[in-house]
C-alpha atoms as a PDB file:
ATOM      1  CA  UNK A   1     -14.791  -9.663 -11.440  1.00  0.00           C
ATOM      2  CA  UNK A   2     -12.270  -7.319 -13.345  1.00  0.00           C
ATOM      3  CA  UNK A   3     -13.723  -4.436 -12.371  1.00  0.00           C
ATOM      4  CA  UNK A   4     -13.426  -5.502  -8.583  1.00  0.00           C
ATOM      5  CA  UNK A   5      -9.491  -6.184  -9.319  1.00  0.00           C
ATOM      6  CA  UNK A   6      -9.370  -2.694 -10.945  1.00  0.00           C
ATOM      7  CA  UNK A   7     -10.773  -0.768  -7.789  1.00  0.00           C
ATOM      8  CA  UNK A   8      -8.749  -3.377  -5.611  1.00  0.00           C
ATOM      9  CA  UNK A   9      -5.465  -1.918  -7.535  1.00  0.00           C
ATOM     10  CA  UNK A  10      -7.243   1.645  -7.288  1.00  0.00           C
ATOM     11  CA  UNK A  11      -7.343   1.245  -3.611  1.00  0.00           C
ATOM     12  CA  UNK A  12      -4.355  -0.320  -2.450  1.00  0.00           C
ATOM     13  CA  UNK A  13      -2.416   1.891  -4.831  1.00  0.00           C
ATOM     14  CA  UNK A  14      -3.866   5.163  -2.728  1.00  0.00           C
ATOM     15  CA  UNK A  15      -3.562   3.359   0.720  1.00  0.00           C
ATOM     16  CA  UNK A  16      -0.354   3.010  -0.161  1.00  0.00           C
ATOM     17  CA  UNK A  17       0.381   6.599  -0.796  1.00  0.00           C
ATOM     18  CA  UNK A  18      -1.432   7.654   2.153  1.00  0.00           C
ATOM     19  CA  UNK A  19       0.825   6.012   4.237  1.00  0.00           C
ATOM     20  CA  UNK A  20       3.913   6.978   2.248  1.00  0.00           C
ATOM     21  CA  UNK A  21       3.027  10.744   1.936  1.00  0.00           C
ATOM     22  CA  UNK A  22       2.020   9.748   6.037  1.00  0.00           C
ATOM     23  CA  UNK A  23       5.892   9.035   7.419  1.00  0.00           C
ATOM     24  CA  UNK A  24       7.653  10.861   9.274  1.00  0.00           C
ATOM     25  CA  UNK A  25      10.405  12.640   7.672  1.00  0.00           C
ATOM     26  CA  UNK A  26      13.476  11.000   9.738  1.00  0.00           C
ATOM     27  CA  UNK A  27      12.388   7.867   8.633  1.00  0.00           C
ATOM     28  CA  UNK A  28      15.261   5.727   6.476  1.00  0.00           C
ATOM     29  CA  UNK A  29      14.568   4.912   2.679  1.00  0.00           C
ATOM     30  CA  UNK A  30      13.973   0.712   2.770  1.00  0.00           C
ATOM     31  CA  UNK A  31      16.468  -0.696   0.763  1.00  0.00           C
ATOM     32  CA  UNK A  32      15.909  -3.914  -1.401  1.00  0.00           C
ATOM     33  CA  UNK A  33      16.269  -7.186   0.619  1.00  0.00           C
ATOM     34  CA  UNK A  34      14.636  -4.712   4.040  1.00  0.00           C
ATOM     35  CA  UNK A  35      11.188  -5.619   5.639  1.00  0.00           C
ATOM     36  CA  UNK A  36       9.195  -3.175   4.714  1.00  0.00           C
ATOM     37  CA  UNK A  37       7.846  -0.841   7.850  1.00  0.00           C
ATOM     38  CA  UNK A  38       4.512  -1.822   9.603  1.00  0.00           C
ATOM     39  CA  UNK A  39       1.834   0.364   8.423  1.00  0.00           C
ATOM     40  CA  UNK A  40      -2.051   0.811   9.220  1.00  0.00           C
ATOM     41  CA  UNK A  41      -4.521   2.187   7.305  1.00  0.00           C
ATOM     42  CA  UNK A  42      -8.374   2.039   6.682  1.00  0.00           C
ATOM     43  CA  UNK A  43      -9.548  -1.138   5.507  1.00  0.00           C
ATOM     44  CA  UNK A  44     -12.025  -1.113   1.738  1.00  0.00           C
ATOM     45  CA  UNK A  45     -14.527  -3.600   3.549  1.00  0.00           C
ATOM     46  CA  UNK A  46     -14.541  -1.403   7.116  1.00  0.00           C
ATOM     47  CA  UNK A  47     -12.497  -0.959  10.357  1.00  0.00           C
ATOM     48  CA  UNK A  48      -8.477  -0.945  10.100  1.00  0.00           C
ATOM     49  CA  UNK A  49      -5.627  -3.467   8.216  1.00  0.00           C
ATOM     50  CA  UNK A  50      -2.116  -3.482   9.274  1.00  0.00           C
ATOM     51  CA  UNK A  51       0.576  -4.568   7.292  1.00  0.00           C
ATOM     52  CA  UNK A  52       1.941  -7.265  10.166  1.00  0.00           C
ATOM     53  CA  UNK A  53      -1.488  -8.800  10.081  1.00  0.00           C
ATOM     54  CA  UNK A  54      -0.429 -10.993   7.096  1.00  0.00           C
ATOM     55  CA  UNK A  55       3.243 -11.334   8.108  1.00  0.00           C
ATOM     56  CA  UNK A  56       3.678 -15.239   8.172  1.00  0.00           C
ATOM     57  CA  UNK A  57       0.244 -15.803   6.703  1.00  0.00           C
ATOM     58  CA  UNK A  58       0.467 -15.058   3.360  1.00  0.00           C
ATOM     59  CA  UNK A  59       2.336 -13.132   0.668  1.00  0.00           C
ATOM     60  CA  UNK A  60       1.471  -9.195   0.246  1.00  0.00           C
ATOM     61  CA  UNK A  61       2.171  -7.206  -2.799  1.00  0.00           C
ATOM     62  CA  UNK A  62       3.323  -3.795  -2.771  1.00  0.00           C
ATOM     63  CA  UNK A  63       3.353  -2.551  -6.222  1.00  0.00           C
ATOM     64  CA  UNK A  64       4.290   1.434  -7.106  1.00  0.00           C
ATOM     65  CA  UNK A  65       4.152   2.677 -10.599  1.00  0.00           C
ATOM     66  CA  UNK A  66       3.338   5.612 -12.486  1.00  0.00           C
ATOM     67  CA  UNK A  67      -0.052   7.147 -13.424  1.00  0.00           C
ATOM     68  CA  UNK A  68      -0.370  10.348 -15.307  1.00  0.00           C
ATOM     69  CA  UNK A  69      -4.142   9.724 -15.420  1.00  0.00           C
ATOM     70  CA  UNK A  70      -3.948  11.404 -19.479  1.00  0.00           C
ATOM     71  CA  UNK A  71      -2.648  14.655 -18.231  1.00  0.00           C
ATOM     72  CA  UNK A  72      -0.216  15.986 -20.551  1.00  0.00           C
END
């Protein structure tokens, strides 16, 4: 079960990027206290997940952090 945590981290982590690295340029920075912007991107178990799927359903972490991967 850790190991499917770790890739679930792994994966939302680079969805997340995707769709960062994915916005268009004139788009605002979200500020704290904003609703973060509707995105879409390819679900890990098939088809497509959208962020405004769980909106009122349940809770969804975003988390960003750093990763050097041991590159020095």
């Amino acid at each position: 079960m850790r190991i499917s945590v770790v890739r679930a981290a792994f994966v939302l982590t680079a969805a997340m990027l995707t769709a960062v690295l994915a916005l268009p340029v004139e788009v605002a920075a979200v500020q704290v206290g904003d609703q973060a912007p509707d995105f879409k991107l390819p679900a890990t178990t098939g088809g497509m997940i959208q962020l405004s799927d769980f909106r009122g359903k349940q809770m969804v972490l975003i988390e960003f952090y750093h990763a050097d991967w041991g590159l020095t």
